[in-house]
PDB file of N, CA and C in Angstrom:
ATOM      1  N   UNK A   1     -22.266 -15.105  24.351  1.00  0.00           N
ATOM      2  CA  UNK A   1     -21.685 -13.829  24.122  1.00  0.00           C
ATOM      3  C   UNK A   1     -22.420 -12.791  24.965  1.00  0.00           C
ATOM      4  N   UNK A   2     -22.077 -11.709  25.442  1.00  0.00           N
ATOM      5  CA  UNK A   2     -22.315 -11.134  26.705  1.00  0.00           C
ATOM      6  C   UNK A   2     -22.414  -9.786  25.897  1.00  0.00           C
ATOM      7  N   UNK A   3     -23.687  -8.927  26.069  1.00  0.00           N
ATOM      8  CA  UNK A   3     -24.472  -7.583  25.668  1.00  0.00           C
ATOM      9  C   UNK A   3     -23.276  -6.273  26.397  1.00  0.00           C
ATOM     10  N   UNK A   4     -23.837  -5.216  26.174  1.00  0.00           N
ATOM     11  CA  UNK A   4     -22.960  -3.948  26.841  1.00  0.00           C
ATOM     12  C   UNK A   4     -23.788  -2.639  26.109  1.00  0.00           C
ATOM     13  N   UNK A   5     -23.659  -2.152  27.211  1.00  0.00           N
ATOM     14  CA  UNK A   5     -24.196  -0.430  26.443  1.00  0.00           C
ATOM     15  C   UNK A   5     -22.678   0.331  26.556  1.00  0.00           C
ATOM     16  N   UNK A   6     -23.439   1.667  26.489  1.00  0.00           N
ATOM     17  CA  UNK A   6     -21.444   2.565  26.756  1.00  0.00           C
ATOM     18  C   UNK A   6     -21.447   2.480  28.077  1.00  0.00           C
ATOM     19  N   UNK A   7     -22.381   2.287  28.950  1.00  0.00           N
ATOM     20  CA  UNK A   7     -21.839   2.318  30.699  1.00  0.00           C
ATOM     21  C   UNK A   7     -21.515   1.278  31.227  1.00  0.00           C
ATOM     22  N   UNK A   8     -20.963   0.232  30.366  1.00  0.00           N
ATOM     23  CA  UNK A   8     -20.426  -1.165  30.662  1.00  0.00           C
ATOM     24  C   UNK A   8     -21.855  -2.104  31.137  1.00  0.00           C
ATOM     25  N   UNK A   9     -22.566  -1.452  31.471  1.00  0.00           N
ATOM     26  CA  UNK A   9     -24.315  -2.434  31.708  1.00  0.00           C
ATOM     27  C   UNK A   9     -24.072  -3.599  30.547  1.00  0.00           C
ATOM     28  N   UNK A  10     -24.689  -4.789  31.398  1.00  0.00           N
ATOM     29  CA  UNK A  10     -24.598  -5.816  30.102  1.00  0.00           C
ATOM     30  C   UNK A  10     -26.217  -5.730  29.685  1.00  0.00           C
ATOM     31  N   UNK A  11     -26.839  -6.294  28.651  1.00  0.00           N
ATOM     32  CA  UNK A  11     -28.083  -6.761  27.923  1.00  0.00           C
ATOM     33  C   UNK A  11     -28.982  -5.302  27.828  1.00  0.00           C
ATOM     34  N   UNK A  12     -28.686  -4.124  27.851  1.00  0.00           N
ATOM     35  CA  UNK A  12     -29.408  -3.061  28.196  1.00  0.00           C
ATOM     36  C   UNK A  12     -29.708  -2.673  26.473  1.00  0.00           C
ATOM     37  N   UNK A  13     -28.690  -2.768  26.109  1.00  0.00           N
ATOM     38  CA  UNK A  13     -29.178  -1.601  24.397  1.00  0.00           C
ATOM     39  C   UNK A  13     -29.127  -2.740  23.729  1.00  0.00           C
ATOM     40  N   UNK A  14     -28.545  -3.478  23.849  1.00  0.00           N
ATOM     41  CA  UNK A  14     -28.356  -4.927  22.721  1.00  0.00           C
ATOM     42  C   UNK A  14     -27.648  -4.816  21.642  1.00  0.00           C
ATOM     43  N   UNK A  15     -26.276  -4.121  21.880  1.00  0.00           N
ATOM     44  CA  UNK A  15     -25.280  -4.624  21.054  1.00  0.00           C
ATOM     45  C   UNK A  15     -24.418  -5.415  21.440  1.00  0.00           C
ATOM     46  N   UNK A  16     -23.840  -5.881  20.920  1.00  0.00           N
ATOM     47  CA  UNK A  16     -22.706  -7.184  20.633  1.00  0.00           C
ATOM     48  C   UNK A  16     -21.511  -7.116  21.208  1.00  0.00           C
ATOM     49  N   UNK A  17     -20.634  -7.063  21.695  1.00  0.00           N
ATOM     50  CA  UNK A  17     -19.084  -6.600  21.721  1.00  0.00           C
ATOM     51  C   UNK A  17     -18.496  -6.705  20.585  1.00  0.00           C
ATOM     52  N   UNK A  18     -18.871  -7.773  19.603  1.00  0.00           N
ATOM     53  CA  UNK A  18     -18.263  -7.914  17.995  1.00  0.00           C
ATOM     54  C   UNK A  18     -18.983  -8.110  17.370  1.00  0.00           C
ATOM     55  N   UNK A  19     -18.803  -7.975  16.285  1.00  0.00           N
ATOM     56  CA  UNK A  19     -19.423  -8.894  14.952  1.00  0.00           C
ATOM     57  C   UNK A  19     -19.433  -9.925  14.904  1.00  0.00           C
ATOM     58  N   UNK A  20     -20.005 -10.804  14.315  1.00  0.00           N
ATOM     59  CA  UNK A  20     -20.133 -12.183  14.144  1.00  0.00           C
ATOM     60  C   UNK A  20     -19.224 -12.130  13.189  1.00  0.00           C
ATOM     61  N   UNK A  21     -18.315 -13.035  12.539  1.00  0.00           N
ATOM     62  CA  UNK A  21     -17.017 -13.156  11.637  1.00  0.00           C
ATOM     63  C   UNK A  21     -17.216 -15.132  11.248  1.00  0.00           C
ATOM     64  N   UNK A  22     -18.438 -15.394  10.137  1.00  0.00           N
ATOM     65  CA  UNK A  22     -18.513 -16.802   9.863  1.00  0.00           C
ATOM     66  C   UNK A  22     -17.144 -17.499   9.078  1.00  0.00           C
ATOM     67  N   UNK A  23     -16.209 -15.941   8.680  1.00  0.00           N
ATOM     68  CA  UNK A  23     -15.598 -16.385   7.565  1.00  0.00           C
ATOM     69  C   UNK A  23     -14.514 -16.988   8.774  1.00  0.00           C
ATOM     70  N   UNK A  24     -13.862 -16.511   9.735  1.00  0.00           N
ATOM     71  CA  UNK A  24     -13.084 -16.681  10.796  1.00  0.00           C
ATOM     72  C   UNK A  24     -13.679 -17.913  11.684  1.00  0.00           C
ATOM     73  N   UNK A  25     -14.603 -18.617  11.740  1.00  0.00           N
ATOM     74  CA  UNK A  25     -15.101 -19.509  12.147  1.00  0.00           C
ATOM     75  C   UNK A  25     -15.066 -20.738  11.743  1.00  0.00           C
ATOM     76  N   UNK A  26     -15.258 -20.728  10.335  1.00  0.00           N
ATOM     77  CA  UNK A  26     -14.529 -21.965   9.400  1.00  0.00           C
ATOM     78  C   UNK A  26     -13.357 -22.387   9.375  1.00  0.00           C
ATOM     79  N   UNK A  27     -12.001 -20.770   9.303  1.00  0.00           N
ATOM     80  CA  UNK A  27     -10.360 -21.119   9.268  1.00  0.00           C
ATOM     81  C   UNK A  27     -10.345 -21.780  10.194  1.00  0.00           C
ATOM     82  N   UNK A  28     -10.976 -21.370  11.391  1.00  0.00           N
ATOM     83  CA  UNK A  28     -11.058 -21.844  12.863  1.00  0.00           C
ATOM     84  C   UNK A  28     -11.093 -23.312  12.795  1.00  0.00           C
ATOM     85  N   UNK A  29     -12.153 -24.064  12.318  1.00  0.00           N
ATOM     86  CA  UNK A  29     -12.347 -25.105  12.412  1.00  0.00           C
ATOM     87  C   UNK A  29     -11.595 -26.055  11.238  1.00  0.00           C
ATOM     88  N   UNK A  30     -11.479 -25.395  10.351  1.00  0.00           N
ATOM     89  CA  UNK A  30     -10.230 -25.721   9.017  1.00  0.00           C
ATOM     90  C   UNK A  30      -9.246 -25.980   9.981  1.00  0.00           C
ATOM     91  N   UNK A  31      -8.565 -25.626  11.138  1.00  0.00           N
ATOM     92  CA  UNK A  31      -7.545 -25.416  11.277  1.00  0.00           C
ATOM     93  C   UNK A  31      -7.310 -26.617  12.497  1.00  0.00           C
ATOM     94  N   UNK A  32      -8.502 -26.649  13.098  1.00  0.00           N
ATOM     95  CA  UNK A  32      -8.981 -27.508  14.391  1.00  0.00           C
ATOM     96  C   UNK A  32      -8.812 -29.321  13.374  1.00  0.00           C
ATOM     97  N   UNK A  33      -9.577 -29.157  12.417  1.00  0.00           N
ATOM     98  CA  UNK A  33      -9.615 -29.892  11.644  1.00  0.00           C
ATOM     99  C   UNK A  33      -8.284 -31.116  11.246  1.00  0.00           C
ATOM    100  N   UNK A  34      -7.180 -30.200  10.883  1.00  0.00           N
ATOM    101  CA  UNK A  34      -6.042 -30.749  10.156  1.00  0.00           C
ATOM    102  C   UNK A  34      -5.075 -30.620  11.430  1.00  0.00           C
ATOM    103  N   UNK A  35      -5.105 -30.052  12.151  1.00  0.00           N
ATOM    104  CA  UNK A  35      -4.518 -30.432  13.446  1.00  0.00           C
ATOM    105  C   UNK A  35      -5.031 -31.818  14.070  1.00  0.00           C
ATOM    106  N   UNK A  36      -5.899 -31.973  14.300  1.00  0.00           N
ATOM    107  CA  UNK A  36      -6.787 -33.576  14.263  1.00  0.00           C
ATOM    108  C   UNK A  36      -5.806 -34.455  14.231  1.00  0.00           C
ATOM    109  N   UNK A  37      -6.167 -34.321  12.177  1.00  0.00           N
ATOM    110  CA  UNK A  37      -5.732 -35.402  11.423  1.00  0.00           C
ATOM    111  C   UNK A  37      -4.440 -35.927  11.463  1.00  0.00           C
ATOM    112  N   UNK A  38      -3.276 -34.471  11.707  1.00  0.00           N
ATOM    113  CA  UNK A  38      -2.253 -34.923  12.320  1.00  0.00           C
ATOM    114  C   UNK A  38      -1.806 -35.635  13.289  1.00  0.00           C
ATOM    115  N   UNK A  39      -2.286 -34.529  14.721  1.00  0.00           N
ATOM    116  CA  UNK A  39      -2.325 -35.358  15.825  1.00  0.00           C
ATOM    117  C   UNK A  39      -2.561 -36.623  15.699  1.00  0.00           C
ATOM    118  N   UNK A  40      -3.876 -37.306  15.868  1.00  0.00           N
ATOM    119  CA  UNK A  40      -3.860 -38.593  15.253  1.00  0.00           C
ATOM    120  C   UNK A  40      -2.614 -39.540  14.645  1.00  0.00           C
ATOM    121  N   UNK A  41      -1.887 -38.761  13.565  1.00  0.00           N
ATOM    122  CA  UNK A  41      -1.425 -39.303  13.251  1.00  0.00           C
ATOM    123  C   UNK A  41       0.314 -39.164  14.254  1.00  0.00           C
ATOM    124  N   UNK A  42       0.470 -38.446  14.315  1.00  0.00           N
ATOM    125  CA  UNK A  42       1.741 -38.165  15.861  1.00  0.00           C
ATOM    126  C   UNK A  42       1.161 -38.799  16.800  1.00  0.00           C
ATOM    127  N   UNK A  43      -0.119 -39.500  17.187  1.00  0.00           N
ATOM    128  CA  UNK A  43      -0.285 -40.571  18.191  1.00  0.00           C
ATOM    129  C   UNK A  43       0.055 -41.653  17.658  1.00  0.00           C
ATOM    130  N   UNK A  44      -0.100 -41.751  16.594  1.00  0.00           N
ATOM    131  CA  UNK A  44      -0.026 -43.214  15.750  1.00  0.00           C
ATOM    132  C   UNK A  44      -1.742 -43.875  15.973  1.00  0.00           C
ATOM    133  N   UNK A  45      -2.298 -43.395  15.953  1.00  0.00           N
ATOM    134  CA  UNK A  45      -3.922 -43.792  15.632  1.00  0.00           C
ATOM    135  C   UNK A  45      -4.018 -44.434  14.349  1.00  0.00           C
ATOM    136  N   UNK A  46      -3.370 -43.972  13.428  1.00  0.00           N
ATOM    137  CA  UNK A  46      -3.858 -43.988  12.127  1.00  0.00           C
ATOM    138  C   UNK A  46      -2.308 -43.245  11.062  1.00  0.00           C
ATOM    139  N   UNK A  47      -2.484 -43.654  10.109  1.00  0.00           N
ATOM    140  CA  UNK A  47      -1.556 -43.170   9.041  1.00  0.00           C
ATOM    141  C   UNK A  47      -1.888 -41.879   7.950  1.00  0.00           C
ATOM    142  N   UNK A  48      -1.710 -40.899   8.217  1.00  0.00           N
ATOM    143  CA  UNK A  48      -1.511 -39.605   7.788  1.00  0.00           C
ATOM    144  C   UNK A  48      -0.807 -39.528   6.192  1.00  0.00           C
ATOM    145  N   UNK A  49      -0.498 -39.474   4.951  1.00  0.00           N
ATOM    146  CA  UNK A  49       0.291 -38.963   4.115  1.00  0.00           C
ATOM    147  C   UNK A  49       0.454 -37.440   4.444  1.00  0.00           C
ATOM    148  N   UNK A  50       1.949 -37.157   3.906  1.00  0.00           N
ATOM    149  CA  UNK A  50       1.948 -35.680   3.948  1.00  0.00           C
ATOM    150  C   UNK A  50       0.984 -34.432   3.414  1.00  0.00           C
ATOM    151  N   UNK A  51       0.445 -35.612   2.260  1.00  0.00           N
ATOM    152  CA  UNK A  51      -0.116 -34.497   1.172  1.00  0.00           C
ATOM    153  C   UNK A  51      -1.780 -34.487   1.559  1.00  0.00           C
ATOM    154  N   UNK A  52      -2.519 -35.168   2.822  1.00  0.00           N
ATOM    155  CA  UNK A  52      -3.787 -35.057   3.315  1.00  0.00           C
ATOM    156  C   UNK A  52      -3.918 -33.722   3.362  1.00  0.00           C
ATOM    157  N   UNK A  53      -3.148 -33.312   4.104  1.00  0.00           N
ATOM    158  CA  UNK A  53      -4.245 -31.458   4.564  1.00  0.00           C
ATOM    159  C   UNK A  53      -4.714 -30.690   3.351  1.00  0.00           C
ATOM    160  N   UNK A  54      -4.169 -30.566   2.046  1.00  0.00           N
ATOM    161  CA  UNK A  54      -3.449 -30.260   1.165  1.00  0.00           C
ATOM    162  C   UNK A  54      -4.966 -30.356   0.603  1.00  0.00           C
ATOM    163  N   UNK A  55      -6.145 -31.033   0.378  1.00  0.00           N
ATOM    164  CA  UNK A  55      -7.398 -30.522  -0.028  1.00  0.00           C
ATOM    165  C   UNK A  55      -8.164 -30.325   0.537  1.00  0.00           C
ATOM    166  N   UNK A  56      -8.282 -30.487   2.327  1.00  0.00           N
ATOM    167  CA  UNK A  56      -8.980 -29.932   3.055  1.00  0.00           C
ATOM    168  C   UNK A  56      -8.680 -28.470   3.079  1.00  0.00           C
ATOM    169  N   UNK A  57      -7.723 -28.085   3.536  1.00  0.00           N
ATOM    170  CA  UNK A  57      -6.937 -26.765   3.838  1.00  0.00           C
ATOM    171  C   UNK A  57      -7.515 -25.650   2.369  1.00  0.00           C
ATOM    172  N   UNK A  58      -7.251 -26.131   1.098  1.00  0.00           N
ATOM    173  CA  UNK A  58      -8.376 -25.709   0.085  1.00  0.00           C
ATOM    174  C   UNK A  58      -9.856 -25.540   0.197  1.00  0.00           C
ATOM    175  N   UNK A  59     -10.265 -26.418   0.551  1.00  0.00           N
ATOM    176  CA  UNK A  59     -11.786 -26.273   0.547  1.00  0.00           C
ATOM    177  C   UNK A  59     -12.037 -25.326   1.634  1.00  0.00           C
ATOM    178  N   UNK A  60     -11.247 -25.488   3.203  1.00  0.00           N
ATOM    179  CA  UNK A  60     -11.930 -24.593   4.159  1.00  0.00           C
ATOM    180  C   UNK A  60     -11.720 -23.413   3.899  1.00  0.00           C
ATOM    181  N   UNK A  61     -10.467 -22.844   3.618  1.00  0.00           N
ATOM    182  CA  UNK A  61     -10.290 -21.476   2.478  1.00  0.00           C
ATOM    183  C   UNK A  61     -10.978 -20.935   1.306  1.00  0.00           C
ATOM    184  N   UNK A  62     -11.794 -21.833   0.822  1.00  0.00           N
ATOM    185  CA  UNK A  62     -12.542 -21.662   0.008  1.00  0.00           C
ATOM    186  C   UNK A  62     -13.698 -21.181   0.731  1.00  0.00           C
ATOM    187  N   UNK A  63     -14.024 -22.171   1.406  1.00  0.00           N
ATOM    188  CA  UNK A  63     -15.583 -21.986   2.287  1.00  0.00           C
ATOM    189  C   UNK A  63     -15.508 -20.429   3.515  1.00  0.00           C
ATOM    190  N   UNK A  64     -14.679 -20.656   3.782  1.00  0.00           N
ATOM    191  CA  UNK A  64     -14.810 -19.283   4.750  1.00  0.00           C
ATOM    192  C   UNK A  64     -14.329 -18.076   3.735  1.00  0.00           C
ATOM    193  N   UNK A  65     -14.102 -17.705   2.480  1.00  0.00           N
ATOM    194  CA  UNK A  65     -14.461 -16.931   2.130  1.00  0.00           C
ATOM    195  C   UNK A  65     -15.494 -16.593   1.396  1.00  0.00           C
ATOM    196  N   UNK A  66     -16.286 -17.676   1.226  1.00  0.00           N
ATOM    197  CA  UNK A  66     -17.787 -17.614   0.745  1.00  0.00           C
ATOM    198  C   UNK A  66     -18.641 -17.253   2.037  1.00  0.00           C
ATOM    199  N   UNK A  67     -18.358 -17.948   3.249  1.00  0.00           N
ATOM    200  CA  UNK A  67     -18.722 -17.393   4.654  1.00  0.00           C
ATOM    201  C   UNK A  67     -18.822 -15.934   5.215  1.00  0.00           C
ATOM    202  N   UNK A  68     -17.169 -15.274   4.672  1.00  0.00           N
ATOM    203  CA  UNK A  68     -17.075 -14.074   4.999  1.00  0.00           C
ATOM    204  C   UNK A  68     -17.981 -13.488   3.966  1.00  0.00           C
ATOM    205  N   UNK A  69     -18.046 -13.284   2.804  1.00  0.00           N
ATOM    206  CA  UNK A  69     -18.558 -12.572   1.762  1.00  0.00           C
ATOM    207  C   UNK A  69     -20.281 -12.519   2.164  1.00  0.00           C
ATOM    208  N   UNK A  70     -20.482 -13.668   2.292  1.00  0.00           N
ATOM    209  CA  UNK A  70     -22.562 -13.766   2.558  1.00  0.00           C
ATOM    210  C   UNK A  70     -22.270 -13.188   4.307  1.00  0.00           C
ATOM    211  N   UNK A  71     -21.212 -13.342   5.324  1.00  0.00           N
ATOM    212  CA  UNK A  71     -21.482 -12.471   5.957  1.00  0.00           C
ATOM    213  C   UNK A  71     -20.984 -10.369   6.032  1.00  0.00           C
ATOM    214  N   UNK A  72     -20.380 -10.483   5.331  1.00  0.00           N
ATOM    215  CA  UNK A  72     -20.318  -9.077   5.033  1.00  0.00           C
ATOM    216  C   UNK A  72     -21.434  -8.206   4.390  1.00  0.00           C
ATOM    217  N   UNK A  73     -22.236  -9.336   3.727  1.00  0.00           N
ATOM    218  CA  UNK A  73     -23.475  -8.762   2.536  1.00  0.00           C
ATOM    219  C   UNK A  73     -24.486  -8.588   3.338  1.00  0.00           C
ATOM    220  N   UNK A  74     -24.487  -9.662   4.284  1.00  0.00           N
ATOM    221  CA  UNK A  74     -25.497  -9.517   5.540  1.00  0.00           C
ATOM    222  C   UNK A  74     -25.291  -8.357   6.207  1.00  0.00           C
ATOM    223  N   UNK A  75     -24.020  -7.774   6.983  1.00  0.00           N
ATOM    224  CA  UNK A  75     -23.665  -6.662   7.514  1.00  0.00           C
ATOM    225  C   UNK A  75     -24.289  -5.351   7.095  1.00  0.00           C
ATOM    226  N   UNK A  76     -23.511  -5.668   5.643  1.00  0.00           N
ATOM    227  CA  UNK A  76     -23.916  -4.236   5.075  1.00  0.00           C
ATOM    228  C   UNK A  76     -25.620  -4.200   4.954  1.00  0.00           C
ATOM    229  N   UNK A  77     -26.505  -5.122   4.131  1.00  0.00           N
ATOM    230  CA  UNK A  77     -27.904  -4.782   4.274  1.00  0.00           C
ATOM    231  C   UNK A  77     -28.479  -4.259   5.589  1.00  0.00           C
ATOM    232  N   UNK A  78     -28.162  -5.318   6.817  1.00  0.00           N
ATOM    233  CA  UNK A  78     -28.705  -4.538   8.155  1.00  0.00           C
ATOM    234  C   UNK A  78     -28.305  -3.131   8.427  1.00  0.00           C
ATOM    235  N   UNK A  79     -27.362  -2.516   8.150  1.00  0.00           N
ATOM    236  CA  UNK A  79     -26.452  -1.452   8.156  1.00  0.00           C
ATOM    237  C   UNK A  79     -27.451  -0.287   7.245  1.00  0.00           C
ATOM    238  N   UNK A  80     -27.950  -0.817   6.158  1.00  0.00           N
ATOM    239  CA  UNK A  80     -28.168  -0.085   5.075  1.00  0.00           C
ATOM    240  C   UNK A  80     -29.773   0.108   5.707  1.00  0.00           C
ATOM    241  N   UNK A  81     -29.995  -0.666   6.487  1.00  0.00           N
ATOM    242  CA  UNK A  81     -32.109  -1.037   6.785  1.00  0.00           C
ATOM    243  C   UNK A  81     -31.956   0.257   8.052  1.00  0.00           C
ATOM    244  N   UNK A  82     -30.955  -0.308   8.988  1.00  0.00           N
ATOM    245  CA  UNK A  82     -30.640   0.803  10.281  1.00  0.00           C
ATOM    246  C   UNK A  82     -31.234   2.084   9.387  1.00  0.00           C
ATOM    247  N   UNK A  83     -30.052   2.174   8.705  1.00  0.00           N
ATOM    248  CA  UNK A  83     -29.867   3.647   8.019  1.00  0.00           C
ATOM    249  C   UNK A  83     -31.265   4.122   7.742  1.00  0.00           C
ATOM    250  N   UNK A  84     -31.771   3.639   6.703  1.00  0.00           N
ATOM    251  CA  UNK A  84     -32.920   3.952   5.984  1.00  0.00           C
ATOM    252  C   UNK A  84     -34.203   4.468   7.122  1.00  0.00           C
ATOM    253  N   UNK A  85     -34.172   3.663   8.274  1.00  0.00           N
ATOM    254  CA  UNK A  85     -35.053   3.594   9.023  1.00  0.00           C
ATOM    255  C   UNK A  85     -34.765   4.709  10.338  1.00  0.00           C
ATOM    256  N   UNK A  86     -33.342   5.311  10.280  1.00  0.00           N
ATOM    257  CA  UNK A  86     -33.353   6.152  10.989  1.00  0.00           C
ATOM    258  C   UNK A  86     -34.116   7.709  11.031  1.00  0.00           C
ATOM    259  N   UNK A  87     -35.205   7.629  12.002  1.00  0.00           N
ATOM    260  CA  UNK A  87     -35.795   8.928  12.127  1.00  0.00           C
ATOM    261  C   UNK A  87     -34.905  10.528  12.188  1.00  0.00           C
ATOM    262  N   UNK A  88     -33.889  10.553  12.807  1.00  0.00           N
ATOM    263  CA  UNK A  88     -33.311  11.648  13.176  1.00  0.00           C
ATOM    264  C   UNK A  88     -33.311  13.283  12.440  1.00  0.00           C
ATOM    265  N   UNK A  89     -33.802  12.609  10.923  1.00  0.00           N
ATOM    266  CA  UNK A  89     -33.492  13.226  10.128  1.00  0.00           C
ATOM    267  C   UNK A  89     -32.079  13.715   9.428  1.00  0.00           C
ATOM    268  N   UNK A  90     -30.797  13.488   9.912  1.00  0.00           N
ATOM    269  CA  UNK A  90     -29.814  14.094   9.711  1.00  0.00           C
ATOM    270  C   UNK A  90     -29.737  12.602   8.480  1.00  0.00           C
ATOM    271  N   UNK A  91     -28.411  12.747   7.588  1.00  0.00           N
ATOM    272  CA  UNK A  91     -27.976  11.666   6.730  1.00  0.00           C
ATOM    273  C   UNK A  91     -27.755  11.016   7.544  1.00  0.00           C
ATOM    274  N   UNK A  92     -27.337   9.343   7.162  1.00  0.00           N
ATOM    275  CA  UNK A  92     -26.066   8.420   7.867  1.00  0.00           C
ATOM    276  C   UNK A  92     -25.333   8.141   6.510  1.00  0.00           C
ATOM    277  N   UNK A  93     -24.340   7.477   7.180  1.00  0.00           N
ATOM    278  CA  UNK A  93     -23.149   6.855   6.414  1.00  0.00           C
ATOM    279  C   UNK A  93     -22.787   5.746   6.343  1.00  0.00           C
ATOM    280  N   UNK A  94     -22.976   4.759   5.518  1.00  0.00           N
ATOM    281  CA  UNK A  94     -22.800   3.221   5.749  1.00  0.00           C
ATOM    282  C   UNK A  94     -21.388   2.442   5.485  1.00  0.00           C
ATOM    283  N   UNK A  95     -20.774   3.722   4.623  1.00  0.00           N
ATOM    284  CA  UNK A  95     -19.880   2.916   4.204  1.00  0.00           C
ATOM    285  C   UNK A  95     -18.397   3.105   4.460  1.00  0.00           C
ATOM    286  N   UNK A  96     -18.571   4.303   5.438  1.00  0.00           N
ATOM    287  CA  UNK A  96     -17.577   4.231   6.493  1.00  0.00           C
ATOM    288  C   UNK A  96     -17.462   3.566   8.192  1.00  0.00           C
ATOM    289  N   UNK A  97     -16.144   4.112   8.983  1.00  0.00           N
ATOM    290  CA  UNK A  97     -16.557   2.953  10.281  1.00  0.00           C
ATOM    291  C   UNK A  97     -17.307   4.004  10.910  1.00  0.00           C
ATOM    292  N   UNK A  98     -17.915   5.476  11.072  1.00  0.00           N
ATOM    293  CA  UNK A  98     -18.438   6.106  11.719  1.00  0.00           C
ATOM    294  C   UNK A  98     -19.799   6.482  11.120  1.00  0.00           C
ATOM    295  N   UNK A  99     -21.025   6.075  11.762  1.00  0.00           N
ATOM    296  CA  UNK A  99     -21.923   6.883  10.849  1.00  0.00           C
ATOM    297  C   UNK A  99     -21.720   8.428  11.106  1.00  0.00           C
ATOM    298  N   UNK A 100     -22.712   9.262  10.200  1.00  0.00           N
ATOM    299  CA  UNK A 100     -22.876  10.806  10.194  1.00  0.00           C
ATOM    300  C   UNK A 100     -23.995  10.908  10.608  1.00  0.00           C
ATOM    301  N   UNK A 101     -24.292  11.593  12.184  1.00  0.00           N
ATOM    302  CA  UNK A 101     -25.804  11.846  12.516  1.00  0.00           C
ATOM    303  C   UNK A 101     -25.951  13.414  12.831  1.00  0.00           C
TER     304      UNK A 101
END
């Protein structure tokens, strides 16, 4: 993943272009997953029932929103440490998309 400041410079301030998104990483692979199992089975590798995806597709839905949630909690604490630790003196705001400086 490739750094950026506001003057398009890459690795200079060290932010991200995105967030990390674990919960979107799992559907991802939930999804990579049961496509597989199909495929496979549209090659004829192996024999598929209809009703296979049907508790994977549960569990990875399950898991990436336990993913998203411990990563949102993560978000917000770093968010909340920034804050706390900002000298400027003015407030910030954590719990909107703009802080207040």
């Amino acid at each position: 993943m490739l750094r950026h400041d506001e003057h398009g410079e890459q690795g200079r301030r060290g932010e991200w272009r995105h967030e990390f998104r674990p919960g979107r990483l799992v559907v991802g692979a939930t999804a990579l997953g049961i496509a597989a199992l199909y495929g496979g089975d549209a090659a004829r590798a192996w024999d598929t029932p209809w009703y296979a995806a049907l508790p994977s597709l549960v569990a990875g839905l399950v898991l990436s929103g336990v993913a998203g949630w411990i990563g949102y909690r993560a978000r917000r604490r770093r968010a909340a440490r920034a804050a706390s630790s900002d000298s400027s003196g003015a407030p910030a705001s954590t719990s909107g998309s703009h802080a207040i400086r």
